[in-house]
PDB file of N, CA and C in Angstrom:
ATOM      1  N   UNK A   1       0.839  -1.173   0.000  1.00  0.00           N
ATOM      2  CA  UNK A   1       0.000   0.000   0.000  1.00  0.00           C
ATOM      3  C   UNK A   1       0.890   1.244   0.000  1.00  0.00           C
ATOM      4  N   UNK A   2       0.433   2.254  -1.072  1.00  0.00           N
ATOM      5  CA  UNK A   2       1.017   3.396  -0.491  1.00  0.00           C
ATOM      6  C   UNK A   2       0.539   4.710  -0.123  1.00  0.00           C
ATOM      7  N   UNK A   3       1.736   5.757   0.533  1.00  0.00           N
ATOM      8  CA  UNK A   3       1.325   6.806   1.074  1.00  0.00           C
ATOM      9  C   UNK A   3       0.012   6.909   0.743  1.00  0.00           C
ATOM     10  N   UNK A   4      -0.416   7.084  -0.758  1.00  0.00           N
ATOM     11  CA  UNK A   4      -1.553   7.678  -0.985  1.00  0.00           C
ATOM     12  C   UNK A   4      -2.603   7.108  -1.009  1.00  0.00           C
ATOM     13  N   UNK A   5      -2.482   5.711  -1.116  1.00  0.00           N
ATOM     14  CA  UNK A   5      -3.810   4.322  -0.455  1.00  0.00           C
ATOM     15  C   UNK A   5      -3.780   4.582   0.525  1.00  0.00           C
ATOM     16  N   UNK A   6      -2.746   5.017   1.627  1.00  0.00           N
ATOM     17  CA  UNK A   6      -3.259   4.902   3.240  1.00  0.00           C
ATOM     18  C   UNK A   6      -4.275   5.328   3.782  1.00  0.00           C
ATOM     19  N   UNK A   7      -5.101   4.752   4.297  1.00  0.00           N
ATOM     20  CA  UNK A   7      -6.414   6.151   5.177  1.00  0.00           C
ATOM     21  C   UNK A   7      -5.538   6.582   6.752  1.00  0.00           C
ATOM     22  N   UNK A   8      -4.538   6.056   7.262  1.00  0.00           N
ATOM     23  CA  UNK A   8      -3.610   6.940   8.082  1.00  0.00           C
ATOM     24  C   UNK A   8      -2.726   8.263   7.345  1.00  0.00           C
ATOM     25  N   UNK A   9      -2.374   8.199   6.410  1.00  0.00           N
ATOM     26  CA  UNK A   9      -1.549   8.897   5.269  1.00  0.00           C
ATOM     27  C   UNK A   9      -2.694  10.386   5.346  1.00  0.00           C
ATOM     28  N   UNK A  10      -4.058  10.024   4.837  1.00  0.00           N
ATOM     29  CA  UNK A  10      -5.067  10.577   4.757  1.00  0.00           C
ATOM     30  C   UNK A  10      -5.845  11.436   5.659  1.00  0.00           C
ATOM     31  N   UNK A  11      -5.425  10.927   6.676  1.00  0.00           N
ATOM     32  CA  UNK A  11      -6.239  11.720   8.032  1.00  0.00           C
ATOM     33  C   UNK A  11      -5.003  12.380   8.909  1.00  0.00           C
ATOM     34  N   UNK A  12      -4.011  12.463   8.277  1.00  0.00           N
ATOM     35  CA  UNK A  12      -2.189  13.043   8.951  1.00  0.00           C
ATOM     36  C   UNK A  12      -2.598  14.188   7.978  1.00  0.00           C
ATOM     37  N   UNK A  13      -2.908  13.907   6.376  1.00  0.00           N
ATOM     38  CA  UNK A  13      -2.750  15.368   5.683  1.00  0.00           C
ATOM     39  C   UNK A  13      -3.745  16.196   5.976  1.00  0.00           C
ATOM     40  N   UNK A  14      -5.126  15.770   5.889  1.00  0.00           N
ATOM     41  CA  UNK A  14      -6.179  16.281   6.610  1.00  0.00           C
ATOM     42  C   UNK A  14      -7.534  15.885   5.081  1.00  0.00           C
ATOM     43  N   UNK A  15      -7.114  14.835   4.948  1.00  0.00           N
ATOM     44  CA  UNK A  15      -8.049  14.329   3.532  1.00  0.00           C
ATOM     45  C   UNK A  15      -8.902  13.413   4.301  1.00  0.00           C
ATOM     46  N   UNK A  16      -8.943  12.556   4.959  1.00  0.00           N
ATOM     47  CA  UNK A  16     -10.040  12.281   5.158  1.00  0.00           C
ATOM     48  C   UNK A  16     -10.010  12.892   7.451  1.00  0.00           C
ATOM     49  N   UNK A  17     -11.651  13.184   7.956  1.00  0.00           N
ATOM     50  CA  UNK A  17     -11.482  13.942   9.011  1.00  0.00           C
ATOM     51  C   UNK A  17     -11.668  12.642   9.829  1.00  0.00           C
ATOM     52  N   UNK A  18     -11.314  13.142  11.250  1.00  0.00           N
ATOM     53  CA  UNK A  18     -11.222  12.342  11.656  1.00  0.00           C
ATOM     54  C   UNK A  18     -10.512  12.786  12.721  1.00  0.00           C
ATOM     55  N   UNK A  19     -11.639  12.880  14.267  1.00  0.00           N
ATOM     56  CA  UNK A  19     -11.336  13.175  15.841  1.00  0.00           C
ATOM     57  C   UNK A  19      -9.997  13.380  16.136  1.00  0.00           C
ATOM     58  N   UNK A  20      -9.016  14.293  16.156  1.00  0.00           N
ATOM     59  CA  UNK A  20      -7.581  14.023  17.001  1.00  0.00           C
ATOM     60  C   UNK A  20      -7.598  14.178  18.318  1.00  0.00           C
ATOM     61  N   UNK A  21      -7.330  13.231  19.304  1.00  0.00           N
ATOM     62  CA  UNK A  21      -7.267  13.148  20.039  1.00  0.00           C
ATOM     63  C   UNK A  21      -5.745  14.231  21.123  1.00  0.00           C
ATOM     64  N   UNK A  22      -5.050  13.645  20.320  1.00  0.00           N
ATOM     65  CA  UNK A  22      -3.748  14.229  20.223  1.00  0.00           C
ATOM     66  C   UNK A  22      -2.951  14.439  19.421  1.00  0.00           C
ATOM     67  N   UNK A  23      -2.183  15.281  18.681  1.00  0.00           N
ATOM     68  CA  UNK A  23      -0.820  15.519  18.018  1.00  0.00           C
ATOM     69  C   UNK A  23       0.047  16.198  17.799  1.00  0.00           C
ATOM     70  N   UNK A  24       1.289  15.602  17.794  1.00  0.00           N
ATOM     71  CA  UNK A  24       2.121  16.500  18.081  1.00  0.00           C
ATOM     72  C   UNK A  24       2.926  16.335  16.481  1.00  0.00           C
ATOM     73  N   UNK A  25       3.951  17.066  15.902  1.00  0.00           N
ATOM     74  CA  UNK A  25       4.674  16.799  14.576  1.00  0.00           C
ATOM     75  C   UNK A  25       4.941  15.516  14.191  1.00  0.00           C
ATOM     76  N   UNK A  26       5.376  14.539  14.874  1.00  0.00           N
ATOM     77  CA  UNK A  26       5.601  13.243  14.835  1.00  0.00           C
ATOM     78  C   UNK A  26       4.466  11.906  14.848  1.00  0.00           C
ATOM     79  N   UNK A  27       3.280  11.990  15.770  1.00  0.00           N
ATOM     80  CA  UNK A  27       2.533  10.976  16.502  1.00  0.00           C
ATOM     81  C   UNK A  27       1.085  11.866  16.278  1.00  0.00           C
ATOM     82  N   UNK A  28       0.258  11.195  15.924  1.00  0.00           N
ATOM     83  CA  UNK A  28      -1.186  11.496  16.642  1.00  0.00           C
ATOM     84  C   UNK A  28      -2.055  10.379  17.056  1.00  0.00           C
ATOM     85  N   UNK A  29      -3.147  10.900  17.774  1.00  0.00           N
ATOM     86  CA  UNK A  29      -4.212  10.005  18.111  1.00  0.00           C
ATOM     87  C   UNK A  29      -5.638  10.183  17.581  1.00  0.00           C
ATOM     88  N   UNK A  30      -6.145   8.624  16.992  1.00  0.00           N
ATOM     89  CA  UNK A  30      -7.547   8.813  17.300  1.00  0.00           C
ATOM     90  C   UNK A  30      -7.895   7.862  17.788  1.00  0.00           C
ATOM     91  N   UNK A  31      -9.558   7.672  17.973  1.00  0.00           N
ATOM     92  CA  UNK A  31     -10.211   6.298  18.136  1.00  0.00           C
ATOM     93  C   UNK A  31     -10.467   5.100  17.780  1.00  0.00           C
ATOM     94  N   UNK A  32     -10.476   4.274  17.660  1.00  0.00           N
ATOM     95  CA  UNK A  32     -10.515   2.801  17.131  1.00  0.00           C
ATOM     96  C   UNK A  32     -12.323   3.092  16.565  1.00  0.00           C
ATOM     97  N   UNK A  33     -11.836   3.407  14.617  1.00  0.00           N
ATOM     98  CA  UNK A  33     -13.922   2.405  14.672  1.00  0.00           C
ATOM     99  C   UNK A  33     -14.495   1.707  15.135  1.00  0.00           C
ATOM    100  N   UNK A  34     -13.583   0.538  15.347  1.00  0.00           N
ATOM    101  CA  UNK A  34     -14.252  -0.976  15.756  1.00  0.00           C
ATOM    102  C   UNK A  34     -13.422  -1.386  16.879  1.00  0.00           C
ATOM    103  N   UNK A  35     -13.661  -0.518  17.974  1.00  0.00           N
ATOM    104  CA  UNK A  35     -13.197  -0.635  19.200  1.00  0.00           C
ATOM    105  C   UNK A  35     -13.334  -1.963  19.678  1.00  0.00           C
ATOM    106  N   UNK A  36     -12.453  -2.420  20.570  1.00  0.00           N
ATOM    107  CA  UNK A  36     -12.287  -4.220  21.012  1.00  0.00           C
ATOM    108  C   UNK A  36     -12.484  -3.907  22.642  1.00  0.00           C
ATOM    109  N   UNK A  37     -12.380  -2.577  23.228  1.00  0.00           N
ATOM    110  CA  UNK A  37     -12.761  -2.348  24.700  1.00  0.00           C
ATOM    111  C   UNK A  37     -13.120  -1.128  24.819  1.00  0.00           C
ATOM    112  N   UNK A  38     -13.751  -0.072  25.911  1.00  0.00           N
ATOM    113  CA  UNK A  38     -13.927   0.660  26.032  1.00  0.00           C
ATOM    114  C   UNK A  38     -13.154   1.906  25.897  1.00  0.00           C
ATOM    115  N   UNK A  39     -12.084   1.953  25.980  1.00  0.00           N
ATOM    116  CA  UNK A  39     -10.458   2.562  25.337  1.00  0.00           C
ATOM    117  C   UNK A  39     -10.128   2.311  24.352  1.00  0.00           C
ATOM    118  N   UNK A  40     -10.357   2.401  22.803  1.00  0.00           N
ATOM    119  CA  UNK A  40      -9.438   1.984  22.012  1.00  0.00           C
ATOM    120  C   UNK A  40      -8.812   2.927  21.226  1.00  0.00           C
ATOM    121  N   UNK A  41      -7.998   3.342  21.078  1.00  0.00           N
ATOM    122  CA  UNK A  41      -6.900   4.216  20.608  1.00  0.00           C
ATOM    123  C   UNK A  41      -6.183   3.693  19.762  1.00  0.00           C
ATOM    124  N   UNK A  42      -5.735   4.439  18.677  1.00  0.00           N
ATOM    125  CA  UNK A  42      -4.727   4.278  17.645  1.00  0.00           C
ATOM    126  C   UNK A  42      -3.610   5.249  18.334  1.00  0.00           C
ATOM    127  N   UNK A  43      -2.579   4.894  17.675  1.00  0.00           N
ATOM    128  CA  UNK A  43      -1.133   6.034  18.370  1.00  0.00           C
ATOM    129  C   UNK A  43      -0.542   5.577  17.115  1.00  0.00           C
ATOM    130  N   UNK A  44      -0.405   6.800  16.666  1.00  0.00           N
ATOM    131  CA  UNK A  44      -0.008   6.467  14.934  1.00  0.00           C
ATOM    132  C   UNK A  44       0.770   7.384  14.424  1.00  0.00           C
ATOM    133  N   UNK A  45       1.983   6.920  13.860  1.00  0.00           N
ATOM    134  CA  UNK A  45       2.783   7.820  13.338  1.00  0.00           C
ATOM    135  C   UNK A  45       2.583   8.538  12.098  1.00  0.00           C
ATOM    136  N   UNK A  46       3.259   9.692  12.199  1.00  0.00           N
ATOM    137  CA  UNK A  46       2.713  10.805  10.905  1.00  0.00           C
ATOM    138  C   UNK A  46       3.566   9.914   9.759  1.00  0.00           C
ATOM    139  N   UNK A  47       4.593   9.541   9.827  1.00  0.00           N
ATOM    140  CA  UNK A  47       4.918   9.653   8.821  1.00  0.00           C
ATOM    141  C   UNK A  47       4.946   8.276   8.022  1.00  0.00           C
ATOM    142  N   UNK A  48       4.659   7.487   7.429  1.00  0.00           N
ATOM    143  CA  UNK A  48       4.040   6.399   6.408  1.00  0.00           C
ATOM    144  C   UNK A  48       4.991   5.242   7.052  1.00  0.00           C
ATOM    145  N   UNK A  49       5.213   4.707   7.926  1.00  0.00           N
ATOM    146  CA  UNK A  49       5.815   3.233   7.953  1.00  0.00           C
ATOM    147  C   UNK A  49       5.619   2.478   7.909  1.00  0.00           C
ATOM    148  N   UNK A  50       5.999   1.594   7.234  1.00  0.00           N
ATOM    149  CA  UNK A  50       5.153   0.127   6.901  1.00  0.00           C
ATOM    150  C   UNK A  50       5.267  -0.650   7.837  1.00  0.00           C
ATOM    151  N   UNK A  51       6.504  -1.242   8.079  1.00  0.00           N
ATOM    152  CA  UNK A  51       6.976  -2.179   9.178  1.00  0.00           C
ATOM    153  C   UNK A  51       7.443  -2.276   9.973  1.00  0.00           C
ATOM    154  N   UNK A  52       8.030  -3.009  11.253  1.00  0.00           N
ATOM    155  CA  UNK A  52       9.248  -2.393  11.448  1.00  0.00           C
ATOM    156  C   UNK A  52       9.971  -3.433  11.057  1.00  0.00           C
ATOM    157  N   UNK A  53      10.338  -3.888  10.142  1.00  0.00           N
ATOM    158  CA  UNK A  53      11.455  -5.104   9.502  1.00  0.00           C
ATOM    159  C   UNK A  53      11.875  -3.883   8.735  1.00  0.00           C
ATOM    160  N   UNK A  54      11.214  -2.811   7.940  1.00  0.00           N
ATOM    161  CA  UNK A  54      11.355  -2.006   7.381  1.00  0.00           C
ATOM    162  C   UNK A  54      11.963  -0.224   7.511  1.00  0.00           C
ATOM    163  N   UNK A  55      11.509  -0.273   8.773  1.00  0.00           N
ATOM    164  CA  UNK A  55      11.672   0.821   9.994  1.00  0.00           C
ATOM    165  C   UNK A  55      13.559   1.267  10.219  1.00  0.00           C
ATOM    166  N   UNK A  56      13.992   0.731  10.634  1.00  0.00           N
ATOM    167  CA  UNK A  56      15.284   0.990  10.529  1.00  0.00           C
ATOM    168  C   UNK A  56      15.941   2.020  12.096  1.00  0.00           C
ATOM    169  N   UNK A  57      16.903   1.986  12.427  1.00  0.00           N
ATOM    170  CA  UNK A  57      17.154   2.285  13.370  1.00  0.00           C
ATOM    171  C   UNK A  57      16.834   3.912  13.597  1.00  0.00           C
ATOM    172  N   UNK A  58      16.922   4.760  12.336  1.00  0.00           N
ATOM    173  CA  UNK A  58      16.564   5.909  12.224  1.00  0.00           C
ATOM    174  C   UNK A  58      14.886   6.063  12.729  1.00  0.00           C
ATOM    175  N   UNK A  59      14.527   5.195  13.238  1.00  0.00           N
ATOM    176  CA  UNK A  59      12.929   5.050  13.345  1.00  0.00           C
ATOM    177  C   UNK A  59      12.865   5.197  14.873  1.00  0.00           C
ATOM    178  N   UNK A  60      14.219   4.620  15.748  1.00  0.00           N
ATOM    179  CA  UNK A  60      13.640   4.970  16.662  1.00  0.00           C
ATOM    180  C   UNK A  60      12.791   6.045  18.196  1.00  0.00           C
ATOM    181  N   UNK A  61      13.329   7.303  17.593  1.00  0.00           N
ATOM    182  CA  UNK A  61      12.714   8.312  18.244  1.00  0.00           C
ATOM    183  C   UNK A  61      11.075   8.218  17.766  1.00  0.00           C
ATOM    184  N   UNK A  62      10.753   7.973  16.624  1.00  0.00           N
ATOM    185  CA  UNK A  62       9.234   7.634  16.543  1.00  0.00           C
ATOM    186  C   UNK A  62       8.800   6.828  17.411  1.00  0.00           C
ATOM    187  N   UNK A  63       9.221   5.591  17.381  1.00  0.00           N
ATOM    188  CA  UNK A  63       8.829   4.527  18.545  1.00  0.00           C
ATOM    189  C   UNK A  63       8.590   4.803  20.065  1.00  0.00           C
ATOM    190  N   UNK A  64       9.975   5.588  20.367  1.00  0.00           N
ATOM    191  CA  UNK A  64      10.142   5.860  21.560  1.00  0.00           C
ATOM    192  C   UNK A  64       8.863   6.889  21.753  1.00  0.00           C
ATOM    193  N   UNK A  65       8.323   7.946  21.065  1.00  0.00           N
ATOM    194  CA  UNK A  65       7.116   9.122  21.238  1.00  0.00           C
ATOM    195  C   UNK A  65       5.948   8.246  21.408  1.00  0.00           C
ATOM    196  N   UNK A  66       5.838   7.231  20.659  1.00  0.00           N
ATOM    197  CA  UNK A  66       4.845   6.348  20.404  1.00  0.00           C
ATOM    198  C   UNK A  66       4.376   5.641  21.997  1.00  0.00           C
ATOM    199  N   UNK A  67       5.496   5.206  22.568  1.00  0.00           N
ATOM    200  CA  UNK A  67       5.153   5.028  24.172  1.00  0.00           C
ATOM    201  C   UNK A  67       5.034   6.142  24.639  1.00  0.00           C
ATOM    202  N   UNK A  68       5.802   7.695  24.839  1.00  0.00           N
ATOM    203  CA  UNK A  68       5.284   8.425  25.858  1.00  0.00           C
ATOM    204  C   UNK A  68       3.740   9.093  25.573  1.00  0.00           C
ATOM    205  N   UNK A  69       3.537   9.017  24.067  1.00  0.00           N
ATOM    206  CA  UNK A  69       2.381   9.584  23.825  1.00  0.00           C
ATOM    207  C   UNK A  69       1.236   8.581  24.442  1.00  0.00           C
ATOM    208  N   UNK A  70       1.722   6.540  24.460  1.00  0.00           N
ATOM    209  CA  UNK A  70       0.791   5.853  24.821  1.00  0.00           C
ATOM    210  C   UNK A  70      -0.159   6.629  26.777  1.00  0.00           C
ATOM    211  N   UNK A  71       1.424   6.761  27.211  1.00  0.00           N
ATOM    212  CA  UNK A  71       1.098   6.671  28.698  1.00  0.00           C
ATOM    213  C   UNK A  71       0.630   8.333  29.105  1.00  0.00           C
ATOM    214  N   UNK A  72       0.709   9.328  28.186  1.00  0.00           N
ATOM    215  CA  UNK A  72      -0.194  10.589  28.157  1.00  0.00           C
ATOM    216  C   UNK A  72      -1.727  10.078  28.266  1.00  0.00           C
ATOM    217  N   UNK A  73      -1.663   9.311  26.493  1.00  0.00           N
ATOM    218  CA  UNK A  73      -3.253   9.001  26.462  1.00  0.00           C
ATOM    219  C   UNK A  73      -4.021   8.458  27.584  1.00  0.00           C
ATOM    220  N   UNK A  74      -3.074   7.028  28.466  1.00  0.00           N
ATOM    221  CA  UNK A  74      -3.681   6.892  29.183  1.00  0.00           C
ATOM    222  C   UNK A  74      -4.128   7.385  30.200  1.00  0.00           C
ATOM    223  N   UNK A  75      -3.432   8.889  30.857  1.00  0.00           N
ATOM    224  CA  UNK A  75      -4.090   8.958  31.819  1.00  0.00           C
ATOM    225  C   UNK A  75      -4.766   9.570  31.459  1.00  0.00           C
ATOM    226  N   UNK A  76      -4.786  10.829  30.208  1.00  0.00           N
ATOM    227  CA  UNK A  76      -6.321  11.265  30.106  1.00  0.00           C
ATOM    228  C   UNK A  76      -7.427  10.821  29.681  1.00  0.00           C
ATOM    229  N   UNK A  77      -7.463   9.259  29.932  1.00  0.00           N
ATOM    230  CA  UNK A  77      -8.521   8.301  29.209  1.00  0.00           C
ATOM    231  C   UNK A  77      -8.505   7.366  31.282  1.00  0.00           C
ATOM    232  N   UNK A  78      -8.035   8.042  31.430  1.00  0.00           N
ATOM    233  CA  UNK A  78      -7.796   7.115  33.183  1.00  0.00           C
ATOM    234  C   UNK A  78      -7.837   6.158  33.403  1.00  0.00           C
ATOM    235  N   UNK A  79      -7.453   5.538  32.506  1.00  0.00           N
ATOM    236  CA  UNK A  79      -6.507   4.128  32.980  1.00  0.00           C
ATOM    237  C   UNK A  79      -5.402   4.032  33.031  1.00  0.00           C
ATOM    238  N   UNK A  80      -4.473   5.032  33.338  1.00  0.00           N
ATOM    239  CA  UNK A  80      -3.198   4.468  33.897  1.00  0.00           C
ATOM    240  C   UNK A  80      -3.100   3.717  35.047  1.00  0.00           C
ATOM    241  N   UNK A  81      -4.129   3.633  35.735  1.00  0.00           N
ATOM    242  CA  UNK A  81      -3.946   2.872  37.523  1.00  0.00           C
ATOM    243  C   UNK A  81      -4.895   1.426  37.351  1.00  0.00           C
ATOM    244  N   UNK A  82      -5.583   1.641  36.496  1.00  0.00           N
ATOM    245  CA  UNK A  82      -6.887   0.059  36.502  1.00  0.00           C
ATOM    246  C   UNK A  82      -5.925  -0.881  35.419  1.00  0.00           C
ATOM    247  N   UNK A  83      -4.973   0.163  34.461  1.00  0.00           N
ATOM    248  CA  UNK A  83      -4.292  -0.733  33.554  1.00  0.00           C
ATOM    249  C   UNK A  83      -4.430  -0.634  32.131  1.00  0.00           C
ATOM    250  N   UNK A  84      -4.080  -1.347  31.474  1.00  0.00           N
ATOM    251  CA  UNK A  84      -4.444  -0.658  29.493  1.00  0.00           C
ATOM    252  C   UNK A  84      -3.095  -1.861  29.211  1.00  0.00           C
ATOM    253  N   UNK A  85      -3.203  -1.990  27.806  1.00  0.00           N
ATOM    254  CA  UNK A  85      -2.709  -2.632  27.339  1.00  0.00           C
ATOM    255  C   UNK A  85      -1.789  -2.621  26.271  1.00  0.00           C
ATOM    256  N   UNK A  86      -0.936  -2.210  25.307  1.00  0.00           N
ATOM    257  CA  UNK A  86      -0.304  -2.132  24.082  1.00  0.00           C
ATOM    258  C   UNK A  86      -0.234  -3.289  23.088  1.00  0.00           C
ATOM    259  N   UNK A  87      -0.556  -2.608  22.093  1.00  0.00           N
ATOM    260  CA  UNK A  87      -0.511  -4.009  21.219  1.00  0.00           C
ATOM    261  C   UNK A  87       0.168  -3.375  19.683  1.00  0.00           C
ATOM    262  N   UNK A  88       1.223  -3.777  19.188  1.00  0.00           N
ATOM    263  CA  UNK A  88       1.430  -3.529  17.789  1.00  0.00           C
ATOM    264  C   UNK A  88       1.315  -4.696  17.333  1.00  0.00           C
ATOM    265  N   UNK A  89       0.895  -4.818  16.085  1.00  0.00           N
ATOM    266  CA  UNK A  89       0.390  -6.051  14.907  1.00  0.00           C
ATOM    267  C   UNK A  89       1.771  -5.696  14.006  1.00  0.00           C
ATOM    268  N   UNK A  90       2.417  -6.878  13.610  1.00  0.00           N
ATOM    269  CA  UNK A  90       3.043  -6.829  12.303  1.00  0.00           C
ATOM    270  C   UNK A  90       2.887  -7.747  11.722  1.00  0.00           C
ATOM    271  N   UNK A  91       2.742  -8.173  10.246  1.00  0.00           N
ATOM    272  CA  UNK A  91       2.254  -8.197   9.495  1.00  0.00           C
ATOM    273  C   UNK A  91       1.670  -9.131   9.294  1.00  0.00           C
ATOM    274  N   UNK A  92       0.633  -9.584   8.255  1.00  0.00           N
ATOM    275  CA  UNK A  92      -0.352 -10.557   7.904  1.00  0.00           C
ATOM    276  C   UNK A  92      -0.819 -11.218   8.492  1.00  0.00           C
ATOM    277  N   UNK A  93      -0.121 -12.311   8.886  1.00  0.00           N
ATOM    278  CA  UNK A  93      -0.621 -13.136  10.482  1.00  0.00           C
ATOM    279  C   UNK A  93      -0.642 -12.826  11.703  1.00  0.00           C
ATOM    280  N   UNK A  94      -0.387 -11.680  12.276  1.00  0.00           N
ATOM    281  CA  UNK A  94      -0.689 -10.584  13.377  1.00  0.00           C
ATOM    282  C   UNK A  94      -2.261 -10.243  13.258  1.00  0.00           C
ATOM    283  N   UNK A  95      -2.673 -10.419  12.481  1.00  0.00           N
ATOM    284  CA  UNK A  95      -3.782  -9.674  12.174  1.00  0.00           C
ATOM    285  C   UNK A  95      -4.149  -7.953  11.580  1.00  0.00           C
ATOM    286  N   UNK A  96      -3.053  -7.517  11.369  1.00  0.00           N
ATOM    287  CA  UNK A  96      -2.496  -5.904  10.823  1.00  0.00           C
ATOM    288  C   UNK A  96      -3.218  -5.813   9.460  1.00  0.00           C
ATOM    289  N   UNK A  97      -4.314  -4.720   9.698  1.00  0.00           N
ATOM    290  CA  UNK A  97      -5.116  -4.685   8.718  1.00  0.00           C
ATOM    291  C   UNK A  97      -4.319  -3.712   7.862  1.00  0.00           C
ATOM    292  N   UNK A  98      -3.915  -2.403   8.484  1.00  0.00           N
ATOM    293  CA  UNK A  98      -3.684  -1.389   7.382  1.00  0.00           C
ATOM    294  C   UNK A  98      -2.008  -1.210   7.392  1.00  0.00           C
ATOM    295  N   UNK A  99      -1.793  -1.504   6.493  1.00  0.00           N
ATOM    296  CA  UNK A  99       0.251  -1.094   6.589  1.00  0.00           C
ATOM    297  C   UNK A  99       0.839   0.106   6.750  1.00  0.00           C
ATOM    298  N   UNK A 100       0.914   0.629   7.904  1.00  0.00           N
ATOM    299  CA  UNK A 100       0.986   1.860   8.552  1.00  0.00           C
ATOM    300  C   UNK A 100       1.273   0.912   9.639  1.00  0.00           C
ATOM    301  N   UNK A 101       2.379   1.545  10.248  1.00  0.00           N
ATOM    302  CA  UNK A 101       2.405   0.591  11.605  1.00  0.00           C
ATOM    303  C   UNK A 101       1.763   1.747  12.956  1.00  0.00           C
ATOM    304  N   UNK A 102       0.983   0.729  13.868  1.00  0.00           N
ATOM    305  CA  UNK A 102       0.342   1.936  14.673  1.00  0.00           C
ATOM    306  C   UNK A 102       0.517   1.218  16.030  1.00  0.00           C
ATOM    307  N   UNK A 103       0.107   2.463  16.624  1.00  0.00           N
ATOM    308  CA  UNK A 103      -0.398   1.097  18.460  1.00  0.00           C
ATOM    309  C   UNK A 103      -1.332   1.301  18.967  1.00  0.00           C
ATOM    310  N   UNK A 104      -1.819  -0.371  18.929  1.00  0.00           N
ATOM    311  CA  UNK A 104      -3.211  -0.259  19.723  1.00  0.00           C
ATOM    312  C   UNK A 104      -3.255   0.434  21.153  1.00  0.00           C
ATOM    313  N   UNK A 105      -3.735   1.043  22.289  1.00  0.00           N
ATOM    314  CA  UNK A 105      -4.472   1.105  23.492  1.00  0.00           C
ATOM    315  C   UNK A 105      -5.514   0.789  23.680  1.00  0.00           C
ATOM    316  N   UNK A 106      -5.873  -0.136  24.588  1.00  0.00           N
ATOM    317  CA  UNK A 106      -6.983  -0.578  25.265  1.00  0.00           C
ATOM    318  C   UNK A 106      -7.023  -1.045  26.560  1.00  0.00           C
ATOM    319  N   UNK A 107      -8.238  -0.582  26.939  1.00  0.00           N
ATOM    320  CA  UNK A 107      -8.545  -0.752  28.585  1.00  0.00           C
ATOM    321  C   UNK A 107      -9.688  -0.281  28.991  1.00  0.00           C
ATOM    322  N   UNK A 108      -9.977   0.148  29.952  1.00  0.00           N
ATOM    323  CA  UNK A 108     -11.557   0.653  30.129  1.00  0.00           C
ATOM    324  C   UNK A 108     -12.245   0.082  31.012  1.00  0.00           C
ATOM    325  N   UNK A 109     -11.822  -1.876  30.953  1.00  0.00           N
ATOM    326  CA  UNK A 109     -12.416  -3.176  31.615  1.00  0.00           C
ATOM    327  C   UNK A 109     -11.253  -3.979  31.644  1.00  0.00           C
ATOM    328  N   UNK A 110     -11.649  -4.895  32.625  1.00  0.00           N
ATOM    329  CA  UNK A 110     -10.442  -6.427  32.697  1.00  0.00           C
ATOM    330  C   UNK A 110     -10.453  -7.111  31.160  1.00  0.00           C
ATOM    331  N   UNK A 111      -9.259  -6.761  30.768  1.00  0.00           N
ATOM    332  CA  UNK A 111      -8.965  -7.423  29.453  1.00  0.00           C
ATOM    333  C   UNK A 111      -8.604  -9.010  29.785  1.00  0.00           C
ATOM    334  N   UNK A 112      -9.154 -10.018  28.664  1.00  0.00           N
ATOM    335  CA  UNK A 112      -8.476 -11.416  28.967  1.00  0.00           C
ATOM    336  C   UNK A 112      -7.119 -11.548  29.033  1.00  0.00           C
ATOM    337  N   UNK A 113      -6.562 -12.204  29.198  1.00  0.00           N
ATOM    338  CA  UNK A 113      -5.068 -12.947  29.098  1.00  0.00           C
ATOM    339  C   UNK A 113      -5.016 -13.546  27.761  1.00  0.00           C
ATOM    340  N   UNK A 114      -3.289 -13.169  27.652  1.00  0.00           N
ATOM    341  CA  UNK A 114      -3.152 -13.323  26.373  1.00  0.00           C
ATOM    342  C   UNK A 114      -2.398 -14.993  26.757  1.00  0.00           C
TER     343      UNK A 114
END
């Protein structure tokens, strides 16, 4: 997929709209359509990455924003103390629908065990 197939690509330029939760030059947030708990959050980088097999060491200050932005979201979503969860998908058999690499948050309720 590229930049311009992405619907993350799309809602970073401001083509398709879509709630920001948070963003800063690097990272933003929105909501999960098809939320899996009462918290579900995307934490998604601005800028188009596919993988991280692909990502490269130059990638990692993205990554690293990608957690502090996780543990912002959570407390203004207040679950930093009941708990939340992180989840990145890579690829195909992860279940990773859109190739944009992102991170899940969720929490809200007692999540199962993985």
């Amino acid at each position: 997929m590229s930049e311009q197939d992405c619907i993350f690509c799309k809602i970073t330029n401001g083509q398709i709209e879509s709630e920001m939760l948070y963003r800063n030059d690097n990272i933003f947030v929105i909501r999960d359509i098809n939320p899996k708990a009462p918290v579900h959050l995307l934490i998604i980088p601005s800028q188009h990455i596919t993988s991280l097999v692909s990502s490269g060491a130059h990638q990692t200050s993205n990554f690293g924003q990608m957690l502090v932005v996780a543990e912002k979201m959570a407390r203004k979503e207040r679950v930093e103390v009941s708990g939340y969860r992180l989840i990145l998908n890579q690829g195909p058999d992860s279940g990773q629908d859109l190739v944009h690499i992102h991170l899940h948050l969720l929490g809200g309720h007692r999540l199962t065990s993985m």
